[in-house]
C-alpha atoms as a PDB file:
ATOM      1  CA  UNK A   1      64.016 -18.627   5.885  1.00  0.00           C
ATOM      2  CA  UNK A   2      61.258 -16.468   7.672  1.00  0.00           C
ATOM      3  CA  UNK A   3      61.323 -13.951   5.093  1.00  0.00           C
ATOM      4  CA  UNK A   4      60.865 -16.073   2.369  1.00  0.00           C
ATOM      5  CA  UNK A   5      57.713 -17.599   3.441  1.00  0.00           C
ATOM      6  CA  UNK A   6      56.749 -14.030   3.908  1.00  0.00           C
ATOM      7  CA  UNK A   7      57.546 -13.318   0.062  1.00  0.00           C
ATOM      8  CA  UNK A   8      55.717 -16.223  -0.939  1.00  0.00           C
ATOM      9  CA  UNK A   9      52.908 -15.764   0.747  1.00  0.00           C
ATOM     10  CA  UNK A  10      52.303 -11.872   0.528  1.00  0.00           C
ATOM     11  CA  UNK A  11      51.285 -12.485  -3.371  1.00  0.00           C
ATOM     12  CA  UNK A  12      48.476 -14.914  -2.094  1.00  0.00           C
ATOM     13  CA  UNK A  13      47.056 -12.478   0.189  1.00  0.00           C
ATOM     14  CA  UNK A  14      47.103  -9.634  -1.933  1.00  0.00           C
ATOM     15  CA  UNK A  15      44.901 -11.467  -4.648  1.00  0.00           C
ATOM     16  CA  UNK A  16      42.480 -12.891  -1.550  1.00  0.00           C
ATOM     17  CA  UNK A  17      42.028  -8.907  -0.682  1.00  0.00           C
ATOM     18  CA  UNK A  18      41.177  -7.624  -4.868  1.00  0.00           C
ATOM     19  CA  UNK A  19      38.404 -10.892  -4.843  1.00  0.00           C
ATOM     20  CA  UNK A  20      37.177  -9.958  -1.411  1.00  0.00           C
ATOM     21  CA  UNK A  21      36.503  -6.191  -2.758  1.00  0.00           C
ATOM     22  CA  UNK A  22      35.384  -7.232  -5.960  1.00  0.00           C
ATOM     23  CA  UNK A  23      32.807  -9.407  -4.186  1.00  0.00           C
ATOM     24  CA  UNK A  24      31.369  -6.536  -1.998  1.00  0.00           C
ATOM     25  CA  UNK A  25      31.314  -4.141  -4.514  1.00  0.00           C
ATOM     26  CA  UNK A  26      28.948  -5.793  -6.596  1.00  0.00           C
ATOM     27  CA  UNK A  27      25.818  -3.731  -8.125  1.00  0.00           C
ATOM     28  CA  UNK A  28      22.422  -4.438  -8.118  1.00  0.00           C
ATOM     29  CA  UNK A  29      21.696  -7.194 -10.264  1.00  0.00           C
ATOM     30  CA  UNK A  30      18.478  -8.002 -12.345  1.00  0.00           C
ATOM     31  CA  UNK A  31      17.291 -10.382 -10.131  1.00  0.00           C
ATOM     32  CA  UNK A  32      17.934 -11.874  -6.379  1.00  0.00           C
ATOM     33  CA  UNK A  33      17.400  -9.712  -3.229  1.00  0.00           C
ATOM     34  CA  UNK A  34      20.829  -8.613  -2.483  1.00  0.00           C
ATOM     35  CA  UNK A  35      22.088  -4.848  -2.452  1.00  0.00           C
ATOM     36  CA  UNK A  36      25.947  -4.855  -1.551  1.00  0.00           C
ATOM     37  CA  UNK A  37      26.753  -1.347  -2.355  1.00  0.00           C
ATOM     38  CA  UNK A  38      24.281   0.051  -0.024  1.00  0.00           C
ATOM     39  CA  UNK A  39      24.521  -2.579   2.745  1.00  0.00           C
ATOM     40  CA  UNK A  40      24.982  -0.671   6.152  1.00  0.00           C
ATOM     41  CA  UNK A  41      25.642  -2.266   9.473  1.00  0.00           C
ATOM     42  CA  UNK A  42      25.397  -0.439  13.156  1.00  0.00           C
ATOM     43  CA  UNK A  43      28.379   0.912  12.871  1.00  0.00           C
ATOM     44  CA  UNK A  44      27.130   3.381  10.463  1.00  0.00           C
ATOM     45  CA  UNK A  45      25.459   4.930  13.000  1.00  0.00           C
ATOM     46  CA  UNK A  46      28.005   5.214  16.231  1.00  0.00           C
ATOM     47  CA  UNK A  47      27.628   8.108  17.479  1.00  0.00           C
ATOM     48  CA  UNK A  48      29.452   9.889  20.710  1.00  0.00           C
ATOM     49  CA  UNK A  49      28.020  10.129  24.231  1.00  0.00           C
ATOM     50  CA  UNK A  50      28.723  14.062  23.445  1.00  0.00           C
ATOM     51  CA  UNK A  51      26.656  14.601  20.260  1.00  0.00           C
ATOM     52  CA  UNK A  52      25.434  13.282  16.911  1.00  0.00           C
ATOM     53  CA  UNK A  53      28.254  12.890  14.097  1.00  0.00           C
ATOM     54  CA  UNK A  54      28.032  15.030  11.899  1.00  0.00           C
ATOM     55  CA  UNK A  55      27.665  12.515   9.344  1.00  0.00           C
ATOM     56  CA  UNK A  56      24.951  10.721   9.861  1.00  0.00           C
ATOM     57  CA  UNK A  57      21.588  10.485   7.918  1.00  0.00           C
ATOM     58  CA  UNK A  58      19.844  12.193   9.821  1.00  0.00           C
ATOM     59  CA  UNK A  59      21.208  14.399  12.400  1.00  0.00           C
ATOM     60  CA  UNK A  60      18.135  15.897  14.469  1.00  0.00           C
ATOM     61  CA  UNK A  61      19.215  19.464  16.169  1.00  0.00           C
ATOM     62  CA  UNK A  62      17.267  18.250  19.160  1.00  0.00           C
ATOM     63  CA  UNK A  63      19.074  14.470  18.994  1.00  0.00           C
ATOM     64  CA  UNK A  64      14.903  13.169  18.973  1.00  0.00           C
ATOM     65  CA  UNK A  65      16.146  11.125  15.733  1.00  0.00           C
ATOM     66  CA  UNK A  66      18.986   8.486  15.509  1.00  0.00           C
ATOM     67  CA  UNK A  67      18.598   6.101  12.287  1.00  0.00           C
ATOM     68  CA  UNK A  68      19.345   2.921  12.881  1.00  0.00           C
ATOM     69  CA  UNK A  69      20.229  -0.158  10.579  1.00  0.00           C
ATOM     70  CA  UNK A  70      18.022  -2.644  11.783  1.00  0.00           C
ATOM     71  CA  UNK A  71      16.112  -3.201  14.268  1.00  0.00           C
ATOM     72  CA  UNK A  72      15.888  -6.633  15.869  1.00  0.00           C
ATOM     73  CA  UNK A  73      12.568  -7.246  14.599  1.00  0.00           C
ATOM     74  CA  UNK A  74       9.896  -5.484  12.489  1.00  0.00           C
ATOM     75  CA  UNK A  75       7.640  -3.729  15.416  1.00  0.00           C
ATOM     76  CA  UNK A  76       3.978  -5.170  16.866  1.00  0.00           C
ATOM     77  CA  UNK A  77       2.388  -2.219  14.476  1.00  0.00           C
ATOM     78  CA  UNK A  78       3.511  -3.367  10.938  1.00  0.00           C
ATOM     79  CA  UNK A  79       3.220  -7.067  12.202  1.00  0.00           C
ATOM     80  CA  UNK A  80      -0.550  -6.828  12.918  1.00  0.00           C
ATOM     81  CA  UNK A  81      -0.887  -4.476   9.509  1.00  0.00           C
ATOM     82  CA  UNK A  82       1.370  -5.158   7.179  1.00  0.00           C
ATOM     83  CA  UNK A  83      -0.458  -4.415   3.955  1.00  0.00           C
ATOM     84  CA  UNK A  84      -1.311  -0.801   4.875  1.00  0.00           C
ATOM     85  CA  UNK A  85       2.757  -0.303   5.730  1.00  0.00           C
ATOM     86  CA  UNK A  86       3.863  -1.533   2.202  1.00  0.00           C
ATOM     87  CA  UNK A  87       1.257  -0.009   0.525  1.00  0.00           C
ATOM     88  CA  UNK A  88       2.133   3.650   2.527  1.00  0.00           C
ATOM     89  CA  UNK A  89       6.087   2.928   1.739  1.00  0.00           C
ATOM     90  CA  UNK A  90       5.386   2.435  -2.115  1.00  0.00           C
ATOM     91  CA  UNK A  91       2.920   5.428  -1.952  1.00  0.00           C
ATOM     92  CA  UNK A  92       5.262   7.533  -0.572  1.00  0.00           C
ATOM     93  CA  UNK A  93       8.406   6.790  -2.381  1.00  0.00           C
ATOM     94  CA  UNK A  94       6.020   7.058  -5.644  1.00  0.00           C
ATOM     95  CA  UNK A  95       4.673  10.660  -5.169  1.00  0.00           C
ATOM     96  CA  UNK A  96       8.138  11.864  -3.863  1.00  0.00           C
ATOM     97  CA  UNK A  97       9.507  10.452  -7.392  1.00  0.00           C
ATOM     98  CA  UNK A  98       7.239  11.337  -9.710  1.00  0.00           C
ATOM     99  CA  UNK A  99       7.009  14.829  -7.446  1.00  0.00           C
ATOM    100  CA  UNK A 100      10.556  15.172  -8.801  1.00  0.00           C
ATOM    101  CA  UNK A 101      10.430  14.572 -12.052  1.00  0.00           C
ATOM    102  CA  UNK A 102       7.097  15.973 -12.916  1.00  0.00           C
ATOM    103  CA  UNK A 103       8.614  19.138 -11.435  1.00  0.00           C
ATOM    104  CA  UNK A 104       5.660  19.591  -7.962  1.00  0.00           C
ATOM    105  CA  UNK A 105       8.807  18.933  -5.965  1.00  0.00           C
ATOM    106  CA  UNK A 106      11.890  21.246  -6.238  1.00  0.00           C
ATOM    107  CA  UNK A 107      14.359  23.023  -4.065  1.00  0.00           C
ATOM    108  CA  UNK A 108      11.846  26.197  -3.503  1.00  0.00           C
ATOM    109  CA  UNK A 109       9.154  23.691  -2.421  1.00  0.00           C
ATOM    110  CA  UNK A 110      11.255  21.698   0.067  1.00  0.00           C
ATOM    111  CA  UNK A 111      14.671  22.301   1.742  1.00  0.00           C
ATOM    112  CA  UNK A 112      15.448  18.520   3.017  1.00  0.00           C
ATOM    113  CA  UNK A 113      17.086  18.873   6.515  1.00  0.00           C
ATOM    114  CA  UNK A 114      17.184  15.297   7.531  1.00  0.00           C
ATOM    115  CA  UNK A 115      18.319  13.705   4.308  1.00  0.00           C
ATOM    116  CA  UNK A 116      21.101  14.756   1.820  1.00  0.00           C
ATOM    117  CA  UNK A 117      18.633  14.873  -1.484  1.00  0.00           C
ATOM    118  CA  UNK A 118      19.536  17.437  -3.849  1.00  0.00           C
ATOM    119  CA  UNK A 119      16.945  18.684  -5.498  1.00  0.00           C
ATOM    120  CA  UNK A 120      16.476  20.202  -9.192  1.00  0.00           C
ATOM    121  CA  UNK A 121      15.575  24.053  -9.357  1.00  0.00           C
ATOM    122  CA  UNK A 122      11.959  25.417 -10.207  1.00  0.00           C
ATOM    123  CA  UNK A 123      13.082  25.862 -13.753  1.00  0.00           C
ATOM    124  CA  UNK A 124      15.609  22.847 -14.632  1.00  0.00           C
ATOM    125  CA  UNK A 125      14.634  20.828 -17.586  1.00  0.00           C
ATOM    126  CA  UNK A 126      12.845  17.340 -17.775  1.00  0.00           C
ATOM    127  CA  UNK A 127      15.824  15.255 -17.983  1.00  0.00           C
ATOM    128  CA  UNK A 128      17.853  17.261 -15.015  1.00  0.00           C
ATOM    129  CA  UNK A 129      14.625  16.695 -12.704  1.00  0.00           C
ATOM    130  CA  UNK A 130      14.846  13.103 -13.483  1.00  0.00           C
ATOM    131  CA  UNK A 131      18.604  12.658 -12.958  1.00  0.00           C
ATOM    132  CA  UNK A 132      17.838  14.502  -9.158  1.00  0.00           C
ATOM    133  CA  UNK A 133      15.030  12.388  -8.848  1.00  0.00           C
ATOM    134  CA  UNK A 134      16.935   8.742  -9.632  1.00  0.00           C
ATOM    135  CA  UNK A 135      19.531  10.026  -6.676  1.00  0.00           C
ATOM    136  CA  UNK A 136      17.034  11.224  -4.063  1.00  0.00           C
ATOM    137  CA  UNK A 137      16.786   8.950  -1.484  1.00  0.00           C
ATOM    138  CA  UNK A 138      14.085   6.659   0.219  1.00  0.00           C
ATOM    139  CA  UNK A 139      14.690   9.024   3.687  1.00  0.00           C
ATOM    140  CA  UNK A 140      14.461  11.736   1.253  1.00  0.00           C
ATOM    141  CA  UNK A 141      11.099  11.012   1.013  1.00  0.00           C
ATOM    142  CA  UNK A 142       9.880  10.100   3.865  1.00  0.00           C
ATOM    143  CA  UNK A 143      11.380  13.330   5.145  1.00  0.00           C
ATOM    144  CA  UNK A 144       8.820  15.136   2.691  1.00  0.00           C
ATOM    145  CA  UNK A 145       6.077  13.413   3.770  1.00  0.00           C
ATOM    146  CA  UNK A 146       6.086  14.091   7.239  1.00  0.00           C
ATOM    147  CA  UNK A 147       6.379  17.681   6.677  1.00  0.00           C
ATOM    148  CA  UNK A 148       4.061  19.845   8.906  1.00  0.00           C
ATOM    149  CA  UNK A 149       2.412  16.305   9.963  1.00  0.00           C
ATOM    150  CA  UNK A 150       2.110  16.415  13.896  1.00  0.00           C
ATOM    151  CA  UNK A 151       0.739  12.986  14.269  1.00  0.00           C
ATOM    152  CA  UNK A 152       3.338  10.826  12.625  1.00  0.00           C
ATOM    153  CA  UNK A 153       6.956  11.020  11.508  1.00  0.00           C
ATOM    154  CA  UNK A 154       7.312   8.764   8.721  1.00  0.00           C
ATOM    155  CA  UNK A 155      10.877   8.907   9.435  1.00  0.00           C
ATOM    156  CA  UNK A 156      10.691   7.014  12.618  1.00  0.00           C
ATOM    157  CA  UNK A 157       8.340   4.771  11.525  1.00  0.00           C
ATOM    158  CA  UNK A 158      10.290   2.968   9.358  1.00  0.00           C
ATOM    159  CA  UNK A 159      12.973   3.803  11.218  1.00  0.00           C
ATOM    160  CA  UNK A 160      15.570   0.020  11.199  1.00  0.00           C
ATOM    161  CA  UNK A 161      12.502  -1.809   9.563  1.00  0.00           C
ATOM    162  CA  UNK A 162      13.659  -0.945   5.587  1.00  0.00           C
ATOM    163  CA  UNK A 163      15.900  -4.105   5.706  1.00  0.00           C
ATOM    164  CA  UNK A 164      12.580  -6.398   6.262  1.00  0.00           C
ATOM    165  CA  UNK A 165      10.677  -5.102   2.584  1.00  0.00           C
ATOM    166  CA  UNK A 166      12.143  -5.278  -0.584  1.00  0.00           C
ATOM    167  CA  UNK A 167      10.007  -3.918  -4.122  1.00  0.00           C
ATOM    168  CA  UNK A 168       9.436  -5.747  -7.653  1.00  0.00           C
ATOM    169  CA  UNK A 169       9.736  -4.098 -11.024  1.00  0.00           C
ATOM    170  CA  UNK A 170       6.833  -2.052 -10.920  1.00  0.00           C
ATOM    171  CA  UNK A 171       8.248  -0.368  -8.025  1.00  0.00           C
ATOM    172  CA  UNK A 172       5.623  -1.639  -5.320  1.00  0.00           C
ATOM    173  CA  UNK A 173       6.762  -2.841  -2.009  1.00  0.00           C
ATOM    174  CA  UNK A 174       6.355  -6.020  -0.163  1.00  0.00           C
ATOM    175  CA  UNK A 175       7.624  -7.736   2.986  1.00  0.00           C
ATOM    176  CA  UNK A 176      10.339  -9.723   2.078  1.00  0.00           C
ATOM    177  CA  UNK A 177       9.015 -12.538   4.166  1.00  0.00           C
ATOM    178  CA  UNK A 178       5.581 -12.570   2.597  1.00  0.00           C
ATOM    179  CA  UNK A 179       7.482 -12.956  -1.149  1.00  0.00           C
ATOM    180  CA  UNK A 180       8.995 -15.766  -2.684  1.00  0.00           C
ATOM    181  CA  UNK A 181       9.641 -14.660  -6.244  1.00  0.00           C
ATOM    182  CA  UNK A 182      13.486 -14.478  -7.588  1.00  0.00           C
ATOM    183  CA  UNK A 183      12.576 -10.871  -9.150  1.00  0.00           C
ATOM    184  CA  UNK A 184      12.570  -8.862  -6.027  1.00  0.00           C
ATOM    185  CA  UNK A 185      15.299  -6.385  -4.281  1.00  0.00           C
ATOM    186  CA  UNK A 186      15.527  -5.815  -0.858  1.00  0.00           C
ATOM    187  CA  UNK A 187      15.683  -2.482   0.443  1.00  0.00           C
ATOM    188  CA  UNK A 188      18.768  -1.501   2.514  1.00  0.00           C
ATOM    189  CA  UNK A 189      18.449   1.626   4.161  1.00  0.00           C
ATOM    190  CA  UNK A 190      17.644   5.723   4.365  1.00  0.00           C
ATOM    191  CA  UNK A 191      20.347   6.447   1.594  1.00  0.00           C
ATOM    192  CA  UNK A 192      18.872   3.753  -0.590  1.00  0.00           C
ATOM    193  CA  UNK A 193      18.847   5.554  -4.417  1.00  0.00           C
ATOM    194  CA  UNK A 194      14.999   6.197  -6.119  1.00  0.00           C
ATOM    195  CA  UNK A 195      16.551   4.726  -9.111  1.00  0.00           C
ATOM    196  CA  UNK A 196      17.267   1.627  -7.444  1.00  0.00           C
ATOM    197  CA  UNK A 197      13.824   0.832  -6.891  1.00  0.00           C
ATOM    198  CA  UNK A 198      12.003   2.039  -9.715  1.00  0.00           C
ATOM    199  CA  UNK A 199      14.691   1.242 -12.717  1.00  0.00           C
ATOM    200  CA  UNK A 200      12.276  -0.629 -14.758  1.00  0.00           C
ATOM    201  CA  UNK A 201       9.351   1.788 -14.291  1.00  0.00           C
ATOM    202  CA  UNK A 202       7.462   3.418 -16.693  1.00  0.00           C
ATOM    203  CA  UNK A 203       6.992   6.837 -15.163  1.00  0.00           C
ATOM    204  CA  UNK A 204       3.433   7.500 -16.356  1.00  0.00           C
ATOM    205  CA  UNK A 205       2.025   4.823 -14.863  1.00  0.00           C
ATOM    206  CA  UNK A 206       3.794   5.760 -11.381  1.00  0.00           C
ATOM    207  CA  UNK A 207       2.380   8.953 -11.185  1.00  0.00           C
ATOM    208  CA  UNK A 208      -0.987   7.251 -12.250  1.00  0.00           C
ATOM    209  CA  UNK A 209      -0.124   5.450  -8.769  1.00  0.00           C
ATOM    210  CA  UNK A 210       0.857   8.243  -6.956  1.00  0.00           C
ATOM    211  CA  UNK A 211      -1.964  10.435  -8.047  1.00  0.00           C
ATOM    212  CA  UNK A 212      -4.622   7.956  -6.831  1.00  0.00           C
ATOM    213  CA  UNK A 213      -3.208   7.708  -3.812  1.00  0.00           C
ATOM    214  CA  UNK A 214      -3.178  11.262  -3.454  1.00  0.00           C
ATOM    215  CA  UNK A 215      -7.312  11.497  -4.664  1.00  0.00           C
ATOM    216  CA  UNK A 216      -8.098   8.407  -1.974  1.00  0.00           C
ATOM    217  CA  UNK A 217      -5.989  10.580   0.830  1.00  0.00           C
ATOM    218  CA  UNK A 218      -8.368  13.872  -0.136  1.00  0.00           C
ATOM    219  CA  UNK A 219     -11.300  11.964  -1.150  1.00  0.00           C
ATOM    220  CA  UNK A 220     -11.057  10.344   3.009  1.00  0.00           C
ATOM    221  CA  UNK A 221      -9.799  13.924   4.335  1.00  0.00           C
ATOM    222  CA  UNK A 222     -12.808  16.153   2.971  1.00  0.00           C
ATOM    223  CA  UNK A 223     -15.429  13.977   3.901  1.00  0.00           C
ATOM    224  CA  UNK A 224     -13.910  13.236   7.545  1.00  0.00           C
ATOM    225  CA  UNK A 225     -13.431  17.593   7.309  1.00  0.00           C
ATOM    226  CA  UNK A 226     -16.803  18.025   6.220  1.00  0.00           C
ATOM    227  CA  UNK A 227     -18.616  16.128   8.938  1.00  0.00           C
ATOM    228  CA  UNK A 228     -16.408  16.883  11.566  1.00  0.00           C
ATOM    229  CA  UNK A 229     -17.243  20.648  11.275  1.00  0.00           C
ATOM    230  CA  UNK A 230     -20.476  20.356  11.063  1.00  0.00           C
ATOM    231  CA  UNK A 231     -20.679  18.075  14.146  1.00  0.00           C
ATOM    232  CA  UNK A 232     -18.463  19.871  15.802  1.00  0.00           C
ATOM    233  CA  UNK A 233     -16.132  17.417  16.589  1.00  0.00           C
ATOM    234  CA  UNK A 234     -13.467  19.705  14.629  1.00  0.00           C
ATOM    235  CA  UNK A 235     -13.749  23.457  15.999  1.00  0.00           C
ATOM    236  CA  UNK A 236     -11.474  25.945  16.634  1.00  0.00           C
ATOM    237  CA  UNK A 237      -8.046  24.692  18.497  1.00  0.00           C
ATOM    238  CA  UNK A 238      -8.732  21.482  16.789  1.00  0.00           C
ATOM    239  CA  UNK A 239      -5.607  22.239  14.647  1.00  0.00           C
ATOM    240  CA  UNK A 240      -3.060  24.916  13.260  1.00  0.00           C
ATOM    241  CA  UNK A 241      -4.223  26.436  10.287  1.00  0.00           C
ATOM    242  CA  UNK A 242      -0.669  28.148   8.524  1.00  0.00           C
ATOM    243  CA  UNK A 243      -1.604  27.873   5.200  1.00  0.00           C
ATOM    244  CA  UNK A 244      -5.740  27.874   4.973  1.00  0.00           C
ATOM    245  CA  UNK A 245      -8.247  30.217   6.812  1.00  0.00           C
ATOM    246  CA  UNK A 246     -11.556  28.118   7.340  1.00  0.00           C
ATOM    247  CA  UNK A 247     -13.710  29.775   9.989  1.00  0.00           C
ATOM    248  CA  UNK A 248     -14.079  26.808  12.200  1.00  0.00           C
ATOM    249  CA  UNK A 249     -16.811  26.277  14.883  1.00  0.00           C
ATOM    250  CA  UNK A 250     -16.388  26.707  18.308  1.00  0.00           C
ATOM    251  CA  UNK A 251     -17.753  25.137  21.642  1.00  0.00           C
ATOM    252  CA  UNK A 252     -20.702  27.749  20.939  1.00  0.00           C
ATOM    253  CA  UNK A 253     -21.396  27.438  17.816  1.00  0.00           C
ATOM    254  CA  UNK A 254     -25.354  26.047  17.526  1.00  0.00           C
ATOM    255  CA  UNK A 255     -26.074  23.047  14.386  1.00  0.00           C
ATOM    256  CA  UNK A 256     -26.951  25.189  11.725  1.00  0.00           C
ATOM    257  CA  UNK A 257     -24.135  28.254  12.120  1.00  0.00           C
ATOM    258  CA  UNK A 258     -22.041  24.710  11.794  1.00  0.00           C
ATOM    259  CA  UNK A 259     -23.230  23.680   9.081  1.00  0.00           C
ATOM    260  CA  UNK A 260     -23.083  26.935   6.798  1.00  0.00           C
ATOM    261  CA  UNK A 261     -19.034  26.923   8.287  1.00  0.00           C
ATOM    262  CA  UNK A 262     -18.968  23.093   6.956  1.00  0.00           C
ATOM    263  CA  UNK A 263     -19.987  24.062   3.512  1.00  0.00           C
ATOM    264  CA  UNK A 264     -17.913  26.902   3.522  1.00  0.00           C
ATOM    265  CA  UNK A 265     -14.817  24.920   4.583  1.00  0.00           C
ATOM    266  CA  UNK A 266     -12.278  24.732   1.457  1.00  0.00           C
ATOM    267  CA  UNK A 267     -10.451  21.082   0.272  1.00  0.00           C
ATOM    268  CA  UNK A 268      -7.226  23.005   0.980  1.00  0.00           C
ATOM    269  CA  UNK A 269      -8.258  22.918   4.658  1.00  0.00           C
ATOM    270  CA  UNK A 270      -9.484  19.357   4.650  1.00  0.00           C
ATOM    271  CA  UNK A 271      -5.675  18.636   3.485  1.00  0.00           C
ATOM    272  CA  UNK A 272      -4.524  20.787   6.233  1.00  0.00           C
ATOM    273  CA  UNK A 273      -6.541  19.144   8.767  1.00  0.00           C
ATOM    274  CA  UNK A 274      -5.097  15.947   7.869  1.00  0.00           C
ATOM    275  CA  UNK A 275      -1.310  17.358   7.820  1.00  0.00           C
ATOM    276  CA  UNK A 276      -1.023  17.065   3.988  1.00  0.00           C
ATOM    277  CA  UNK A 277      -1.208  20.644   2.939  1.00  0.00           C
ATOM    278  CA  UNK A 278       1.706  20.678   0.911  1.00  0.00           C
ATOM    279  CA  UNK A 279       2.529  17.268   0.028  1.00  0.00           C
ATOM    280  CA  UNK A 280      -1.187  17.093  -1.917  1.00  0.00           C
ATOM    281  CA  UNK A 281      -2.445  20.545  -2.562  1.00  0.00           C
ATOM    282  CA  UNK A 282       0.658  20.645  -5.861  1.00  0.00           C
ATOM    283  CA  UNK A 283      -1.667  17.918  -7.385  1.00  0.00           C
ATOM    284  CA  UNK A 284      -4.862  19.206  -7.356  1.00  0.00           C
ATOM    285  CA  UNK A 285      -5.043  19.914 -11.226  1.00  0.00           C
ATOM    286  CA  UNK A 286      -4.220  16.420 -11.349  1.00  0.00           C
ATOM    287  CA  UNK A 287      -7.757  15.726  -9.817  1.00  0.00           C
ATOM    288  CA  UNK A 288     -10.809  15.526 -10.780  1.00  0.00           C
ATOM    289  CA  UNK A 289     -14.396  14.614  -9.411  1.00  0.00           C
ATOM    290  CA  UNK A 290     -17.022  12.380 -10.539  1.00  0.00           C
ATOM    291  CA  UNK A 291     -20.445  12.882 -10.815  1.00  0.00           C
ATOM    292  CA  UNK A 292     -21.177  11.234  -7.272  1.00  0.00           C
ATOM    293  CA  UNK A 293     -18.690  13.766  -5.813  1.00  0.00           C
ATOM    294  CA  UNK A 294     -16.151  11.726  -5.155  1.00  0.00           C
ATOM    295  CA  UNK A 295     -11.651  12.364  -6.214  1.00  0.00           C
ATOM    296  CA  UNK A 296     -10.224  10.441  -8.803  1.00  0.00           C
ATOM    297  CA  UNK A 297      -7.015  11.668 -10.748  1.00  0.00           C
ATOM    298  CA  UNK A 298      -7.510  12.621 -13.953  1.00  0.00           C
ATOM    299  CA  UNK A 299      -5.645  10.098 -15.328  1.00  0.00           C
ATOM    300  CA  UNK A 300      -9.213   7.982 -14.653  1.00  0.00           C
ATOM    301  CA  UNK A 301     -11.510  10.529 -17.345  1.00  0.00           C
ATOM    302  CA  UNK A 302     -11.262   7.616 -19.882  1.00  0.00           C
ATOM    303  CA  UNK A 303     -13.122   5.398 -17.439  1.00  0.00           C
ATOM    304  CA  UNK A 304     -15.534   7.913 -15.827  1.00  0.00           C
ATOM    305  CA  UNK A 305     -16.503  11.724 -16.632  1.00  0.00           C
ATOM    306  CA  UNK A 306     -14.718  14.043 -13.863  1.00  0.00           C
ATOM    307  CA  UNK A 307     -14.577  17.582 -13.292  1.00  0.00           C
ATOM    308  CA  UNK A 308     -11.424  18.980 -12.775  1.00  0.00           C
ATOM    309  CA  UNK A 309     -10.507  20.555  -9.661  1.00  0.00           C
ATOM    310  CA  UNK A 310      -8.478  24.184 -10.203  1.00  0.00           C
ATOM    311  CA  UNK A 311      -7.916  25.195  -7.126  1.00  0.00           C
ATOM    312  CA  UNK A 312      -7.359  24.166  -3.479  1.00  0.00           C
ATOM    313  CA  UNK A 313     -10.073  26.952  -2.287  1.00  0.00           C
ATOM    314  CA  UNK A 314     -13.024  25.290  -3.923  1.00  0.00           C
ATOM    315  CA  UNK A 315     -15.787  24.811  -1.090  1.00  0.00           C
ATOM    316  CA  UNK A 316     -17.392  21.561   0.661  1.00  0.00           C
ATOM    317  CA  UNK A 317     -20.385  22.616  -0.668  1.00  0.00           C
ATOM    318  CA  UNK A 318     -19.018  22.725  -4.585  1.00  0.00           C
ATOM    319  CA  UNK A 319     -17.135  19.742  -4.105  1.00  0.00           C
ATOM    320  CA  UNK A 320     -20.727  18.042  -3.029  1.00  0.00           C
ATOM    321  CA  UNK A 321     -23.211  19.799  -4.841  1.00  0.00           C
ATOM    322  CA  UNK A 322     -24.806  21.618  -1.940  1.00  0.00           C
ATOM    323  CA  UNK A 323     -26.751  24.831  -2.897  1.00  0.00           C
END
């Protein structure tokens, strides 16, 4: 009599279990906030009392790093600022993106070691770099961006908070909290596809995005460079120099030997200075200047006249007009 309950019964539960897997396996939709294919918990991250697993995001070789899901709460810093945060997330996903496709980022330009982005070679074609691109990830980029930067790692940053933004069609990001519209998608996590976020973006007008953000970043860098050399509040010590070789002042150095090193100081340095070397330097001929001496990307010469910048070595004192 046992048994046959059993029989009974066993069809039942089989169909429960095909609806149950059907329901979490359910792609991204055109609308709503819900990602169920990339949905991680905490248990995507256990990891032994020995040493990392070898499977997670991102292993760190000195166990510094551990990704987490998410963290209780988004931390006091993107709280009190959370407009600079979103703005920096969409920034950064954009010029890793358009990087990609545009062909500035490649796998001779940068060898991820945290993520598990695979990137097109130096010489595959248009639509290979943007097939790589759509399935490089969000900690793919972040990854990028911190490279050679000593102040912050991006990484950790966001590190549990992804959960708490989500981005619109135009690919720009938002906390989820601050948003009420139905055509939003929350992020998920570190593995979270490109191609999830911008799907319905036109790709000129994100590196349009990507490139001003890059001409703000330099336009802020050489200016804080410039002074700060010819103050001497940046002298030598001040900062590594691997791939620039600005004489820089030292704690001897009187006004006016400063301020011939100042104008001699390259934009390639001020990018240095700031940790951005080779995250902005592959856009330069994307830049221009105006007539005020100020960075705008090319993309802008239909609004205003600018002057193209060709190389990363051009001066302080060409980028200003000082003779």
């Amino acid at each position: 009599m046992i048994k046959s309950k059993y029989i009974r019964i066993l069809p039942l539960m089989m169909l429960f279990f095909v609806m149950f897997i059907s329901s979490c396996s359910e792609p991204k939709s055109d609308s709503g906030i819900s990602r169920h294919s990339y949905t991680q918990t905490s248990d995507d991250y256990t990891e032994s009392e020995d040493s990392a697993s070898e499977s997670s995001l991102f292993p760190d070789s000195d166990g510094e790093f551990s990704a987490i899901a998410k963290r209780d709460e988004l931390p006091s810093y993107i709280k009190e600022n959370p407009n600079f945060y979103t703005a920096q997330l969409s920034n950064i996903l954009k010029l890793y993106y358009t990087g990609i496709v545009n062909g500035r980022i490649n796998s001779e330009s940068f060898t991820p070691k945290k993520s598990d982005d695979i990137l097109p070679s130096k010489g595959d074609t248009a639509e290979k770099r943007k097939e790589s691109a759509d399935f490089c990830t969000i900690g793919g980029a972040l990854e990028y961006y911190s490279l050679d930067d000593k102040n912050t790692d991006w990484c950790e940053l966001y590190n549990g908070c992804l959960p708490y933004f989500c981005n619109d069609k135009q690919g720009d990001i938002y906390l989820s909290e601050n948003i009420s519209s139905d055509s939003v998608w929350q992020l998920t996590n570190y593995k979270e596809p490109l191609s999830y976020i911008f799907k319905f973006c036109n790709i000129d007008e994100l590196e349009t995005d990507a490139m001003t953000f890059v001409a703000s970043e330099l336009n802020g860098a050489c200016k804080t460079y410039y002074e700060g050399i010819k103050n001497r509040s940046i002298k030598k010590g001040s900062f590594t120099q691997k791939y620039t070789h600005d004489t820089l002042p030292d704690e001897y150095t009187t006004p006016e030997p400063a301020f011939g090193l100042a104008n001699h100081a390259t934009l390639g340095g001020a990018a240095e200075y700031i940790g951005k070397y080779r995250q902005y330097i592959v856009c330069i001929k994307k830049l221009g200047t105006d007539n005020a001496h100020n960075i705008y990307p090319m993309s802008d010469s239909l609004n205003r006249e600018l002057h193209i910048l060709r190389s990363s070595k051009i001066t302080m004192a060409e980028l200003y007009g000082i003779s």
